[in-house]
C-alpha atoms as a PDB file:
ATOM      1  CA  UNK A   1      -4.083   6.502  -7.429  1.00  0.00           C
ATOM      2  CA  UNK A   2      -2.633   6.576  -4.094  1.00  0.00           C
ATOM      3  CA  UNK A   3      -0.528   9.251  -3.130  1.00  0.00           C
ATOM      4  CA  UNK A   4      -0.852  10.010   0.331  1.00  0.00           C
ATOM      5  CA  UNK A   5      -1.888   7.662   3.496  1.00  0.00           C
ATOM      6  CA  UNK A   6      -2.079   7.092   6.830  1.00  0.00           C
ATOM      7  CA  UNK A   7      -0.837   4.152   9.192  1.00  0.00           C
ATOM      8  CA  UNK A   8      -1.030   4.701  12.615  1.00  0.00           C
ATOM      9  CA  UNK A   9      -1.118   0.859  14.015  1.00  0.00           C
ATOM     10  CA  UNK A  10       1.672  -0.291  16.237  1.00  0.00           C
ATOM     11  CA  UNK A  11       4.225  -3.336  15.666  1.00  0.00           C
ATOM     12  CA  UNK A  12       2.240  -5.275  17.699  1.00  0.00           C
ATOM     13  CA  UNK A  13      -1.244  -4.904  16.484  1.00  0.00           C
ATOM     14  CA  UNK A  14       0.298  -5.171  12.940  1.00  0.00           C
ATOM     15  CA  UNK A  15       1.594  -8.493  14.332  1.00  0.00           C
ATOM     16  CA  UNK A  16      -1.771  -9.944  15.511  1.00  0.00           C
ATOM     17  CA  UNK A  17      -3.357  -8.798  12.275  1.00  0.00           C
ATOM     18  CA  UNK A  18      -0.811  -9.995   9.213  1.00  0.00           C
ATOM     19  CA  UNK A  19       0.106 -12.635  11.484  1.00  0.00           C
ATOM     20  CA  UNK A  20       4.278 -11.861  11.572  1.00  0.00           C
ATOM     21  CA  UNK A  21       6.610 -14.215  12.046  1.00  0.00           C
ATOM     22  CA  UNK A  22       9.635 -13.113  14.042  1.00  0.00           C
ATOM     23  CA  UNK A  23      12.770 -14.229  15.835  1.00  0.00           C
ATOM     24  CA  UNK A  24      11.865 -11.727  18.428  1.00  0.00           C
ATOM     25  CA  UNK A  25       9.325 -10.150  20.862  1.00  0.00           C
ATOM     26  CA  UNK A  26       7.637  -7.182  19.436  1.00  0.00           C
ATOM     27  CA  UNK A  27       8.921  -4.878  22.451  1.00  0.00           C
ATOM     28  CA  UNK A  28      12.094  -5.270  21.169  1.00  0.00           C
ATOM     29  CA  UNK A  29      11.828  -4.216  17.772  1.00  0.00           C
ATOM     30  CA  UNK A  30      12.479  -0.755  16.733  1.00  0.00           C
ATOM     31  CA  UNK A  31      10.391  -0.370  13.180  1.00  0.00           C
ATOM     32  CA  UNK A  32      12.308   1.107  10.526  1.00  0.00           C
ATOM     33  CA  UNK A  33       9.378   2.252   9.123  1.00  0.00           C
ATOM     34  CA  UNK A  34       7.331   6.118   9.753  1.00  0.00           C
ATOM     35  CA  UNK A  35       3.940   5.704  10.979  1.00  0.00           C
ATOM     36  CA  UNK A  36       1.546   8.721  10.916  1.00  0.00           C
ATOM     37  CA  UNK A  37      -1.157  10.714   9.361  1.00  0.00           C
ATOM     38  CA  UNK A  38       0.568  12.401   6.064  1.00  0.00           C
ATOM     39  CA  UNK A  39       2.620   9.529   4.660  1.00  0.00           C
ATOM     40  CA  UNK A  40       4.109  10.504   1.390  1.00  0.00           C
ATOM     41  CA  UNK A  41       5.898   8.794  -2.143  1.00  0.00           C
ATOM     42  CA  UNK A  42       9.679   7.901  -0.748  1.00  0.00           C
ATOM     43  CA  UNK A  43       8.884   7.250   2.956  1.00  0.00           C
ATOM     44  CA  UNK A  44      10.149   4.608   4.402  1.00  0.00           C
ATOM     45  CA  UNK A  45       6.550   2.395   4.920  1.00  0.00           C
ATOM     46  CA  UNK A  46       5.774  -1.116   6.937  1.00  0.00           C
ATOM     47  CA  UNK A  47       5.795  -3.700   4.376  1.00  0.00           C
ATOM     48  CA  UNK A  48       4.862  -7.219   4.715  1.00  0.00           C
ATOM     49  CA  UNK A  49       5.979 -10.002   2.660  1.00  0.00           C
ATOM     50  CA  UNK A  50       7.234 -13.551   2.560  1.00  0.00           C
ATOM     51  CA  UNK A  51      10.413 -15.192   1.568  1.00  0.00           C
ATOM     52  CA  UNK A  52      12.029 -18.716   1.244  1.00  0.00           C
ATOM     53  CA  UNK A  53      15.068 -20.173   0.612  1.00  0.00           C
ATOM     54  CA  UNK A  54      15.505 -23.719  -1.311  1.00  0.00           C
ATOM     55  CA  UNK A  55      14.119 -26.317   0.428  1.00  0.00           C
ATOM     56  CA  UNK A  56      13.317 -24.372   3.265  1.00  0.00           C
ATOM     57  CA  UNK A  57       9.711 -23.082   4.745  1.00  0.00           C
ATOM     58  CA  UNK A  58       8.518 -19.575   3.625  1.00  0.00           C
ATOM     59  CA  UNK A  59       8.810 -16.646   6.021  1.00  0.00           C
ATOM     60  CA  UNK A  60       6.543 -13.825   6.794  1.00  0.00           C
ATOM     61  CA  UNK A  61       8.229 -10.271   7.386  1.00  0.00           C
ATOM     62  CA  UNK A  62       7.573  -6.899   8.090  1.00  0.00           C
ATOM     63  CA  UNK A  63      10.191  -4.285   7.165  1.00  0.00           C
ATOM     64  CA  UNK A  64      10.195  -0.795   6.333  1.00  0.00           C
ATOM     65  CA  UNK A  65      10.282  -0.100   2.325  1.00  0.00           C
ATOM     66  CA  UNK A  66      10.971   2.827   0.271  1.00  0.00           C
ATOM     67  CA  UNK A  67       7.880   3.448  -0.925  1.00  0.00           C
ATOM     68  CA  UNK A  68       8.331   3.837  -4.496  1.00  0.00           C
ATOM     69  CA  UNK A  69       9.838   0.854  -6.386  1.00  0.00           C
ATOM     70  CA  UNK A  70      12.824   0.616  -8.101  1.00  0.00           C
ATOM     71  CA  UNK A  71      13.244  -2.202 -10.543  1.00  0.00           C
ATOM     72  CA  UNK A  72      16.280  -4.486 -10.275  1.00  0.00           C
ATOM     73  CA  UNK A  73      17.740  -3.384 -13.409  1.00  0.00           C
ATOM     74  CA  UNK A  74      17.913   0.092 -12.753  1.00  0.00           C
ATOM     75  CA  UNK A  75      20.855   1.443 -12.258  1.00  0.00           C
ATOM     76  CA  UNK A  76      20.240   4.811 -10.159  1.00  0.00           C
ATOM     77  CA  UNK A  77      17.838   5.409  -7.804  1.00  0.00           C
ATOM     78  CA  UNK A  78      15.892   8.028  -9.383  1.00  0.00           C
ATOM     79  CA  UNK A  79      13.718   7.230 -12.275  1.00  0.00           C
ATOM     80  CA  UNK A  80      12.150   9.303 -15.200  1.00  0.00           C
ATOM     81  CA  UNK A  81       8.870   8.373 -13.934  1.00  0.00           C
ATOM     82  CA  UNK A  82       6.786   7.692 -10.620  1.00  0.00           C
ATOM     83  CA  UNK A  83       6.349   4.131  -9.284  1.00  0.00           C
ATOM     84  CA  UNK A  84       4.497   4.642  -6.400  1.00  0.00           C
ATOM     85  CA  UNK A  85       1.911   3.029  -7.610  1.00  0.00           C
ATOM     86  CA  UNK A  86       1.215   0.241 -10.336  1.00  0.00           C
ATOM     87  CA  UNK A  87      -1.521  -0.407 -12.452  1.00  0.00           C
ATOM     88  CA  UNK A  88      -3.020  -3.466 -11.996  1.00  0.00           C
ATOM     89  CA  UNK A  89      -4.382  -3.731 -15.438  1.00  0.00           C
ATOM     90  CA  UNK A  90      -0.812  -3.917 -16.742  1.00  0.00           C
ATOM     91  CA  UNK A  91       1.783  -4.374 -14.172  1.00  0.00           C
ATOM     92  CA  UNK A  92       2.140  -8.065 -14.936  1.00  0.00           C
ATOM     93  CA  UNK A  93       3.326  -6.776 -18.388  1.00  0.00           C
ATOM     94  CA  UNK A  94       5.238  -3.840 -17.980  1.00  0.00           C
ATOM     95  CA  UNK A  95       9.271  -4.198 -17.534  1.00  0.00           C
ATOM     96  CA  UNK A  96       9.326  -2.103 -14.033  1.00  0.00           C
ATOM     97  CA  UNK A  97       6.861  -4.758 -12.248  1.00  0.00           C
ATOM     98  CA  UNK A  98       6.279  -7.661 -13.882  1.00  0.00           C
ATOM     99  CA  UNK A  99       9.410  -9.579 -12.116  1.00  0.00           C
ATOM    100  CA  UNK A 100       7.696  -8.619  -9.016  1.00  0.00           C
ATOM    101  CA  UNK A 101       4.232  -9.681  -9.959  1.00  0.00           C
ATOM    102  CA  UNK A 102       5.906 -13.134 -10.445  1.00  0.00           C
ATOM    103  CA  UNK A 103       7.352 -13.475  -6.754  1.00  0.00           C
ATOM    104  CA  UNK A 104       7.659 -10.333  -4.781  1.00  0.00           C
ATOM    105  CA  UNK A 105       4.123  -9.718  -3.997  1.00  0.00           C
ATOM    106  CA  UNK A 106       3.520  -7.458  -0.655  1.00  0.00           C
ATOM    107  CA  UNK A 107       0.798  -5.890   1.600  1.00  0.00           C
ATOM    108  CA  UNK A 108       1.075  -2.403   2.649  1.00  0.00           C
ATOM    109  CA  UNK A 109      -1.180  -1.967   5.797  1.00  0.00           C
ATOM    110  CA  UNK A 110      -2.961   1.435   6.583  1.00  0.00           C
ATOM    111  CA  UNK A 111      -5.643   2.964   8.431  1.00  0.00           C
ATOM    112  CA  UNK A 112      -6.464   4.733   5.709  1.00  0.00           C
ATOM    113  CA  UNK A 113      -5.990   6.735   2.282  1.00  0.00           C
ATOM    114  CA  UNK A 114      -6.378  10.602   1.237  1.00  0.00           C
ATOM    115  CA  UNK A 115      -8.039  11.434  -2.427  1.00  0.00           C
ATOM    116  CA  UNK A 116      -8.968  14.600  -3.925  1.00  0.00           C
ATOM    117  CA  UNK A 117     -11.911  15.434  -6.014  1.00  0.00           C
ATOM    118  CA  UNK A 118     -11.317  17.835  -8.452  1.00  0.00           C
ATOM    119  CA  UNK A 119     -14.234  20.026  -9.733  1.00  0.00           C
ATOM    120  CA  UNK A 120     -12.831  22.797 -12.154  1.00  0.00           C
ATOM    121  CA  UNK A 121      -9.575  24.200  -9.715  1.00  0.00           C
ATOM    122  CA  UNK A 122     -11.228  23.095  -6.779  1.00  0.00           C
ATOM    123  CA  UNK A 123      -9.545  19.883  -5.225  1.00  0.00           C
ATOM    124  CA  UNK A 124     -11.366  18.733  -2.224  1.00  0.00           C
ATOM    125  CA  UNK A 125      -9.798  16.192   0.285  1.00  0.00           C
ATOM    126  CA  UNK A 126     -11.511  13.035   1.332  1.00  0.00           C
ATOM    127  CA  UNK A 127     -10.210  10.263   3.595  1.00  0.00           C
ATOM    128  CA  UNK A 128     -10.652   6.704   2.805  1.00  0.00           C
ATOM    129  CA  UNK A 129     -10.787   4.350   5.122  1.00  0.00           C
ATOM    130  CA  UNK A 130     -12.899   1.043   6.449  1.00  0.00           C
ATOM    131  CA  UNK A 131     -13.969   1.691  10.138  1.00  0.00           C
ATOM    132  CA  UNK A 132     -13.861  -1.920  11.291  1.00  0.00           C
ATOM    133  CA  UNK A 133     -10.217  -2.648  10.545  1.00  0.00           C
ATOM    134  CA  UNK A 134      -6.968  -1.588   8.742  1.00  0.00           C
ATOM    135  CA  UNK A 135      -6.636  -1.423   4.954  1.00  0.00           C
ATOM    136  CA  UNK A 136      -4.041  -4.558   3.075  1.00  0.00           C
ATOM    137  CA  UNK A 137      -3.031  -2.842   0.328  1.00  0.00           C
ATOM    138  CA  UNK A 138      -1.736  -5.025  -2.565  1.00  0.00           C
ATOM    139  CA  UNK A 139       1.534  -4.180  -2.548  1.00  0.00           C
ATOM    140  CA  UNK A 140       4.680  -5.781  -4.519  1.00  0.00           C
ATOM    141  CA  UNK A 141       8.373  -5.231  -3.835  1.00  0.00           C
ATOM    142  CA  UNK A 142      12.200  -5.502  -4.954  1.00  0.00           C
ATOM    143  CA  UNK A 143      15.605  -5.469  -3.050  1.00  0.00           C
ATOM    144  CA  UNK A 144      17.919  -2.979  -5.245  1.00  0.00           C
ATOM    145  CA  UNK A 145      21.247  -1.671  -4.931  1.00  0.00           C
ATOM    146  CA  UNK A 146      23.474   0.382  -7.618  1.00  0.00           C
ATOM    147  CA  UNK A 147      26.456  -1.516  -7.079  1.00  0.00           C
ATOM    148  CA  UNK A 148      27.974  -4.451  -5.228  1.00  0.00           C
ATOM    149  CA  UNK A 149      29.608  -2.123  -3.112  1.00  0.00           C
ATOM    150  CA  UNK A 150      26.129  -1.093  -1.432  1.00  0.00           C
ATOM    151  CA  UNK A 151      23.710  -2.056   1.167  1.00  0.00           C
ATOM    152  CA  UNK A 152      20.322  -3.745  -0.389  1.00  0.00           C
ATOM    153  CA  UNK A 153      17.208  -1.826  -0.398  1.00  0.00           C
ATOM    154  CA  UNK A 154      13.932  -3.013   0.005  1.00  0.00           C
ATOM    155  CA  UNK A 155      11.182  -0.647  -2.040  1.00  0.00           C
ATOM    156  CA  UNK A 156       7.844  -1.367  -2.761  1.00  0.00           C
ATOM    157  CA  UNK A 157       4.636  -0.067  -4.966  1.00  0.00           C
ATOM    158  CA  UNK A 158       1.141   0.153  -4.338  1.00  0.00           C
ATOM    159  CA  UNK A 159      -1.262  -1.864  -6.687  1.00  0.00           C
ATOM    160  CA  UNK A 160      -4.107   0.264  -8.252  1.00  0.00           C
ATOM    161  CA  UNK A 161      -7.513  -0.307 -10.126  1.00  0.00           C
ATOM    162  CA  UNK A 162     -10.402   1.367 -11.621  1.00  0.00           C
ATOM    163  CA  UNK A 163     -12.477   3.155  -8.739  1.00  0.00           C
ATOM    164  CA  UNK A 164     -16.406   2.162  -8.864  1.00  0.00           C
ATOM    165  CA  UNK A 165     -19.403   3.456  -7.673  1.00  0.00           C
ATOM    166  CA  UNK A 166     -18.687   6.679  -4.936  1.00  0.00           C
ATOM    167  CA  UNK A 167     -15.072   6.330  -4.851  1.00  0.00           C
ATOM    168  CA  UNK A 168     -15.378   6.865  -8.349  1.00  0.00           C
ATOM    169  CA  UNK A 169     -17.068  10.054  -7.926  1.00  0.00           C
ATOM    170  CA  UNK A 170     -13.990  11.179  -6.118  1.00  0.00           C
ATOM    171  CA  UNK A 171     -11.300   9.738  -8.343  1.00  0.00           C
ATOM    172  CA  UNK A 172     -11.007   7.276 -10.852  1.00  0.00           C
ATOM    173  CA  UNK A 173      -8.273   4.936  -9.546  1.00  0.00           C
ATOM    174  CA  UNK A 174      -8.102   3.421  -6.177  1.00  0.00           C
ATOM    175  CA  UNK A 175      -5.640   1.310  -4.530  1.00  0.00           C
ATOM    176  CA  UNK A 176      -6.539  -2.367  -4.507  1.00  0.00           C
ATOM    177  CA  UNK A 177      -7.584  -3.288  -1.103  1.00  0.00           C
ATOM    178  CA  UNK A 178      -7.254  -6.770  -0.406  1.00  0.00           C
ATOM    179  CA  UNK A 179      -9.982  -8.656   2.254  1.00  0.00           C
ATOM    180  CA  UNK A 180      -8.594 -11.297   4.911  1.00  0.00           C
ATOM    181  CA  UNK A 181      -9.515 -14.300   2.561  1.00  0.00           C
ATOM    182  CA  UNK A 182      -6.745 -13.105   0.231  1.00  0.00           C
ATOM    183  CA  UNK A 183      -3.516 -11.824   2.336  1.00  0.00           C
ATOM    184  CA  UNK A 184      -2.453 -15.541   2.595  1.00  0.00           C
ATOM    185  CA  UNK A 185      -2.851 -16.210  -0.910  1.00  0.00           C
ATOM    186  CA  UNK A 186      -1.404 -12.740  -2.359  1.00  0.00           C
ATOM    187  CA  UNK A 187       1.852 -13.267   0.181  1.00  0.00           C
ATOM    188  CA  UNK A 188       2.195 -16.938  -1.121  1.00  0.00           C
ATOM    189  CA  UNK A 189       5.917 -16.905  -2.092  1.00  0.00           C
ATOM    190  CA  UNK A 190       5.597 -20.229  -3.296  1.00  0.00           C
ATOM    191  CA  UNK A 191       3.161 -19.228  -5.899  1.00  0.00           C
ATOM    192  CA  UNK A 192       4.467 -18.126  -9.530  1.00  0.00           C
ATOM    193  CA  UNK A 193       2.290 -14.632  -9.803  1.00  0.00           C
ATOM    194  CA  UNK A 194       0.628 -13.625 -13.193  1.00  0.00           C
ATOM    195  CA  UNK A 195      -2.184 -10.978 -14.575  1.00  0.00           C
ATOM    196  CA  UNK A 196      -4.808 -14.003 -13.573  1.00  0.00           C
ATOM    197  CA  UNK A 197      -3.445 -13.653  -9.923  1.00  0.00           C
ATOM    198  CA  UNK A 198      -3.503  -9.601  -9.615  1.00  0.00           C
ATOM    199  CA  UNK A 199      -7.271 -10.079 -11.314  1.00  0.00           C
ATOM    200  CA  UNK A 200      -7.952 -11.838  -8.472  1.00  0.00           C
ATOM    201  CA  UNK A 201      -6.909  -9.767  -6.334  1.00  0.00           C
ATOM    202  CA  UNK A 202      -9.105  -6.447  -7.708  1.00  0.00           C
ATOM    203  CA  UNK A 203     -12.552  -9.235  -8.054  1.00  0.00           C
ATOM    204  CA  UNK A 204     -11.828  -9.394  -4.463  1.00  0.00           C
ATOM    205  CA  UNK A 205     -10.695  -6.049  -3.731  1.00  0.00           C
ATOM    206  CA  UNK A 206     -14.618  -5.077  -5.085  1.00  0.00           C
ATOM    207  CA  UNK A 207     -15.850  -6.545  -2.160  1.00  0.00           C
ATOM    208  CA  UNK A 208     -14.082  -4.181   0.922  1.00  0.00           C
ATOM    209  CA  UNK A 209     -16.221  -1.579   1.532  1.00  0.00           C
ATOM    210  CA  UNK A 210     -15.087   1.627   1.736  1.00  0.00           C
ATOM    211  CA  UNK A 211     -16.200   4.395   2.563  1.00  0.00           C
ATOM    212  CA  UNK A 212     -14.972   8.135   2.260  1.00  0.00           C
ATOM    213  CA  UNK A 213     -15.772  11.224   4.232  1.00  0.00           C
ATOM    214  CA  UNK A 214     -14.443  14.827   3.283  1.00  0.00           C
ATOM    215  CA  UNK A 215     -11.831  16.559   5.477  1.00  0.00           C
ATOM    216  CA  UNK A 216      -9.908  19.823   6.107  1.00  0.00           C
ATOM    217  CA  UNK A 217      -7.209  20.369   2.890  1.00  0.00           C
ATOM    218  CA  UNK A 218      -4.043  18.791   4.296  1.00  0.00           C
ATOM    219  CA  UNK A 219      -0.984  21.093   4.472  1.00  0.00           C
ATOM    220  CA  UNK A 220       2.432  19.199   3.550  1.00  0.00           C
ATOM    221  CA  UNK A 221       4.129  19.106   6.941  1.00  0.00           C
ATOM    222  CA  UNK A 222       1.286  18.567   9.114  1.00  0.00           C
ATOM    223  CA  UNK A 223       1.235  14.772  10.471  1.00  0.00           C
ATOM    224  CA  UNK A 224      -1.772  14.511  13.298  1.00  0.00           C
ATOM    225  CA  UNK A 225      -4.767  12.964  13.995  1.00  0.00           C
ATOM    226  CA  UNK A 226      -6.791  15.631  13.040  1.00  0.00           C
ATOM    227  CA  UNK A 227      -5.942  15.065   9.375  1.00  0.00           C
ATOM    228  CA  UNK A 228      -8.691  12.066   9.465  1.00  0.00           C
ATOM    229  CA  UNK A 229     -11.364  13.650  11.359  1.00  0.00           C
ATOM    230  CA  UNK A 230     -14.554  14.515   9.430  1.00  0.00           C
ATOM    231  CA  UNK A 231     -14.984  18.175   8.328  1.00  0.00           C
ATOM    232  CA  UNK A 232     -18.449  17.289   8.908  1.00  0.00           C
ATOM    233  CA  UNK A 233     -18.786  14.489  11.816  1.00  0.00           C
ATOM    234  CA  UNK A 234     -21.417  12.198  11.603  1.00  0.00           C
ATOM    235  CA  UNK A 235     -21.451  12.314   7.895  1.00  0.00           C
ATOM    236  CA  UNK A 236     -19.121   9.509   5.426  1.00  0.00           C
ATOM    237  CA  UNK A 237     -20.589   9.659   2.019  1.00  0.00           C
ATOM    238  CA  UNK A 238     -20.483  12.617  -0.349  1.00  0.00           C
ATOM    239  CA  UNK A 239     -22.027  16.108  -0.079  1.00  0.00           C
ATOM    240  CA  UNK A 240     -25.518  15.630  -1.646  1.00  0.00           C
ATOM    241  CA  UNK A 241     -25.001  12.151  -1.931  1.00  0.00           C
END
């Protein structure tokens, strides 16, 4: 699973990396999104996606989401269970995602992702992260509103898979972390999504490499850069590892 992360890049280097298209210069956008160390389920997060109209050329965006999704037929905000995350093994079939699998595929960047290992009633924090460039999560999306009345929201979920090898020693689920081959093809608005597609995208998630390093426990309201440095530095794999 993914419940907490951290994002830290600015507009513009999230420009030059998901390649953005805008209407205006970077220095004059104010994100609607929180960046930080301690993101949580419900924050607003930077989302990136693409959308067309008929007959027109597709557009890439980056907004700020809700970060739990909220299917188009719901009718309240608050569901009786968490969407933060999606399971890629199903979410093509289940009723909360599967409209989104078929066109409202997104990538979540971050710098990096907390996960606990859990031995007896000891939970130990590790942070997950690549240390030659920010993490694409697969990511899908919706625009909801209760009524006609309201303003649109944009919310989003984060795709995950079965963890292997030493993530797997820490938990068994991982977000689906897409390389630079697939962001184009993932974001592809013009492309009908299906369980064959979000396959894809975990054969190709396999091949990121990861790698996780223990830190101090993380308390709730505590948002800096310390929260990613290495209880032990020089070390990234797992104690006796």
């Amino acid at each position: 699973m993914c419940g907490r992360f951290a994002m830290d890049q600015t507009v513009d280097e999230l420009i030059t990396e998901f390649v953005i298209i805008t209407g205006e210069q970077p220095e004059n956008w104010t994100p609607d999104w929180r960046s930080g160390y301690n993101i949580k389920p419900t924050e607003r997060i930077a989302t990136v996606f693409e959308s067309s109209r008929a007959g027109e050329a597709s557009v890439r965006r980056i907004e700020g989401a809700r970060w739990s999704l909220i299917p188009g037929w719901a009718k309240e905000q608050k569901l009786k269970y968490p969407t933060f995350n999606a399971r890629s093994e199903t979410a093509a079939s289940k009723p909360t995602f599967k409209a989104s699998v078929a066109s409202k595929r997104a990538i979540v960047p971050a710098r990096g992702y907390y996960e606990w290992k859990t031995v007896g009633k000891t939970k130990t924090p590790f942070f997950i992260s690549d240390a030659q460039q920010p993490l694409a999560f697969a990511a899908l999306y919706t625009w909801w509103r209760a009524s006609p009345e309201q303003e649109w929201m944009l919310t989003t979920t984060i795709l995950t898979r079965q963890a292997v090898g030493t993530l797997a020693e820490i938990h068994d689920r991982t977000p689906v972390t897409l390389p630079r081959h697939m962001h184009d093809v993932w974001l592809d608005a013009t492309v009908v999504g299906d369980q064959h597609l979000v396959d894809a995208a975990v054969d190709a998630s396999l091949d990121v490499g990861l790698a996780p390093y223990e830190v101090a426990p993380l308390g709730r309201d505590a948002d800096g850069s310390e929260l990613i440095e290495p209880l032990f530095p020089g070390s990234s794999a797992l104690p006796g590892a």
